[in-house]
Protein backbone atom coordinates (compact mmCIF):
# COMPACT_ATOMS: atom_id res chain seq x y z
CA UNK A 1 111.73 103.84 143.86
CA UNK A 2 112.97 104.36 140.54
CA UNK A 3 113.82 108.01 139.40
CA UNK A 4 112.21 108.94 135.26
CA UNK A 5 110.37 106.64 135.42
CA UNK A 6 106.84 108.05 133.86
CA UNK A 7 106.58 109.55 130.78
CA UNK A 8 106.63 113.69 131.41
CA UNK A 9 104.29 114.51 128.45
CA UNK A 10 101.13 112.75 129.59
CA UNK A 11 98.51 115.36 128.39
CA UNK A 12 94.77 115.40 127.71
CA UNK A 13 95.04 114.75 123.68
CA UNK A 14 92.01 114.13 121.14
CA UNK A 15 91.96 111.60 119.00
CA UNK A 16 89.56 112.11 115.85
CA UNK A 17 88.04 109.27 113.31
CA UNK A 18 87.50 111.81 109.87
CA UNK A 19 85.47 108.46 108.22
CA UNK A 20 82.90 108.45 111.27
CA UNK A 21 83.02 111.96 111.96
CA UNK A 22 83.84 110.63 115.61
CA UNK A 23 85.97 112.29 118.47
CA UNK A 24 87.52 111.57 121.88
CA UNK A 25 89.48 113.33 124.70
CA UNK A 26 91.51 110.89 126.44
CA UNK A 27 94.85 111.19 128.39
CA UNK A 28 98.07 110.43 125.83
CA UNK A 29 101.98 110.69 125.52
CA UNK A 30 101.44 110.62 121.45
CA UNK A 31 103.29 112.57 119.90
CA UNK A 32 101.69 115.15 116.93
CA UNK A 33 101.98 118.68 115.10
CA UNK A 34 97.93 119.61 114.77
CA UNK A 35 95.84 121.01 117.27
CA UNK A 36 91.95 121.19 117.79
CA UNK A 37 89.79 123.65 119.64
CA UNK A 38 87.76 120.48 121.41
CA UNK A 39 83.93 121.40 122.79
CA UNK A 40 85.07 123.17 126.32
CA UNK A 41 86.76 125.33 124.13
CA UNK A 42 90.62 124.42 124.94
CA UNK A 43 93.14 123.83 122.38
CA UNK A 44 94.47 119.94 122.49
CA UNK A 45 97.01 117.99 120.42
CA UNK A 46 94.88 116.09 117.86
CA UNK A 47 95.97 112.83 116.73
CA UNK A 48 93.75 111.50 113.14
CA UNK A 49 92.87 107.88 113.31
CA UNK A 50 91.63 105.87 110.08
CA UNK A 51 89.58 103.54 112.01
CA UNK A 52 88.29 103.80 115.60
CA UNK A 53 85.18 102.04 117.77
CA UNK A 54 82.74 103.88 115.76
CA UNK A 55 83.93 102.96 112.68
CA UNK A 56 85.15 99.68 112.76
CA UNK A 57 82.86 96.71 112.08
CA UNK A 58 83.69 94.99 115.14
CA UNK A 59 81.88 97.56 117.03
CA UNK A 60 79.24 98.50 114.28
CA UNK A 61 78.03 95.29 113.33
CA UNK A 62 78.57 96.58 109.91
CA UNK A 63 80.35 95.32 106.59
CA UNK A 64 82.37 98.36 105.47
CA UNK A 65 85.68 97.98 103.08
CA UNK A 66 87.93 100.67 103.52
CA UNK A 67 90.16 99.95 100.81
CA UNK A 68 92.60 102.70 99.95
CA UNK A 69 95.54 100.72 97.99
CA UNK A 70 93.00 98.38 95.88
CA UNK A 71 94.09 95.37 97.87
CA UNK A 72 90.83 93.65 97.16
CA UNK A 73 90.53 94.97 93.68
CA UNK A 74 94.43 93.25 93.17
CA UNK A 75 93.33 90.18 95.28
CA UNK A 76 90.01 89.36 92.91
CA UNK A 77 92.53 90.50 89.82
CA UNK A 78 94.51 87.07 90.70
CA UNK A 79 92.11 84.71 91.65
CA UNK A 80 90.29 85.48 88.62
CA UNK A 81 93.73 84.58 86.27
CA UNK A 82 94.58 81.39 88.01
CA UNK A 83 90.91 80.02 87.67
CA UNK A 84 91.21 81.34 84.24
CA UNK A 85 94.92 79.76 83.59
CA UNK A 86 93.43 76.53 85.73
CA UNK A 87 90.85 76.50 82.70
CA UNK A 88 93.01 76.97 79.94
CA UNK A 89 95.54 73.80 81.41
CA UNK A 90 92.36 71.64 81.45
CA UNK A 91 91.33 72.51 77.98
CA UNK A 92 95.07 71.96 76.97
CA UNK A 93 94.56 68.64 78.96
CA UNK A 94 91.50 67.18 77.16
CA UNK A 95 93.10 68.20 73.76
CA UNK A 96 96.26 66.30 74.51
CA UNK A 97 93.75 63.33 75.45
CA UNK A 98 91.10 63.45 72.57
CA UNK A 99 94.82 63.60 70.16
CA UNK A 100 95.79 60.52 72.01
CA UNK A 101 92.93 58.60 71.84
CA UNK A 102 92.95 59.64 68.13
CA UNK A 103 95.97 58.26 67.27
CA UNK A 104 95.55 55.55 69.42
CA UNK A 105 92.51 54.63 67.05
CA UNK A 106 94.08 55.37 63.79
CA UNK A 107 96.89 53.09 64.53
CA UNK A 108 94.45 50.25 65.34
């Protein structure tokens, strides 16, 4: 049998959602700096998630945007100037037209 082959830090380690105010205890090799005093009153590595069972949607059955960088804010931002420049070429359109059809009829 291989020698090294498991990983030598597999501890008990707590992983915490701050947005549900949700926590677990689960076995781990990831690697952090902060600790927690969990409910039997030990101190375990704590490892912060931004999005976990309890607070994904998924698992909720809930609609909830977490948007920290304004991705959607950026995303409505565009579509709302290319329907707006999509507009302006179709006005731009029907005045080339109407000035075609214009001097189409003054040169009759």
């Amino acid at each position: 049998m291989k020698t090294n082959l498991h990983p030598s830090d597999y501890r008990p380690v707590v992983f915490s959602d701050d947005t549900a105010n949700f926590a677990f205890l689960t076995q781990s090799t990831a690697q952090t700096n902060d600790t927690i005093v969990w409910e039997d009153g030990n101190e375990y590595p704590l490892v912060k998630l931004h999005i976990s069972s309890a607070s994904h949607p998924f698992f909720t059955g809930e609609e909830k945007i977490i948007d920290t960088e304004g991705r959607v804010d950026r995303f409505k931002n565009r579509a709302a100037a290319a329907e707006a420049r999509k507009a302006e070429l179709a006005n731009k359109a029907k005045k080339n037209a109407a000035n075609k059809a214009k001097k189409a009829s003054s040169e009759s």
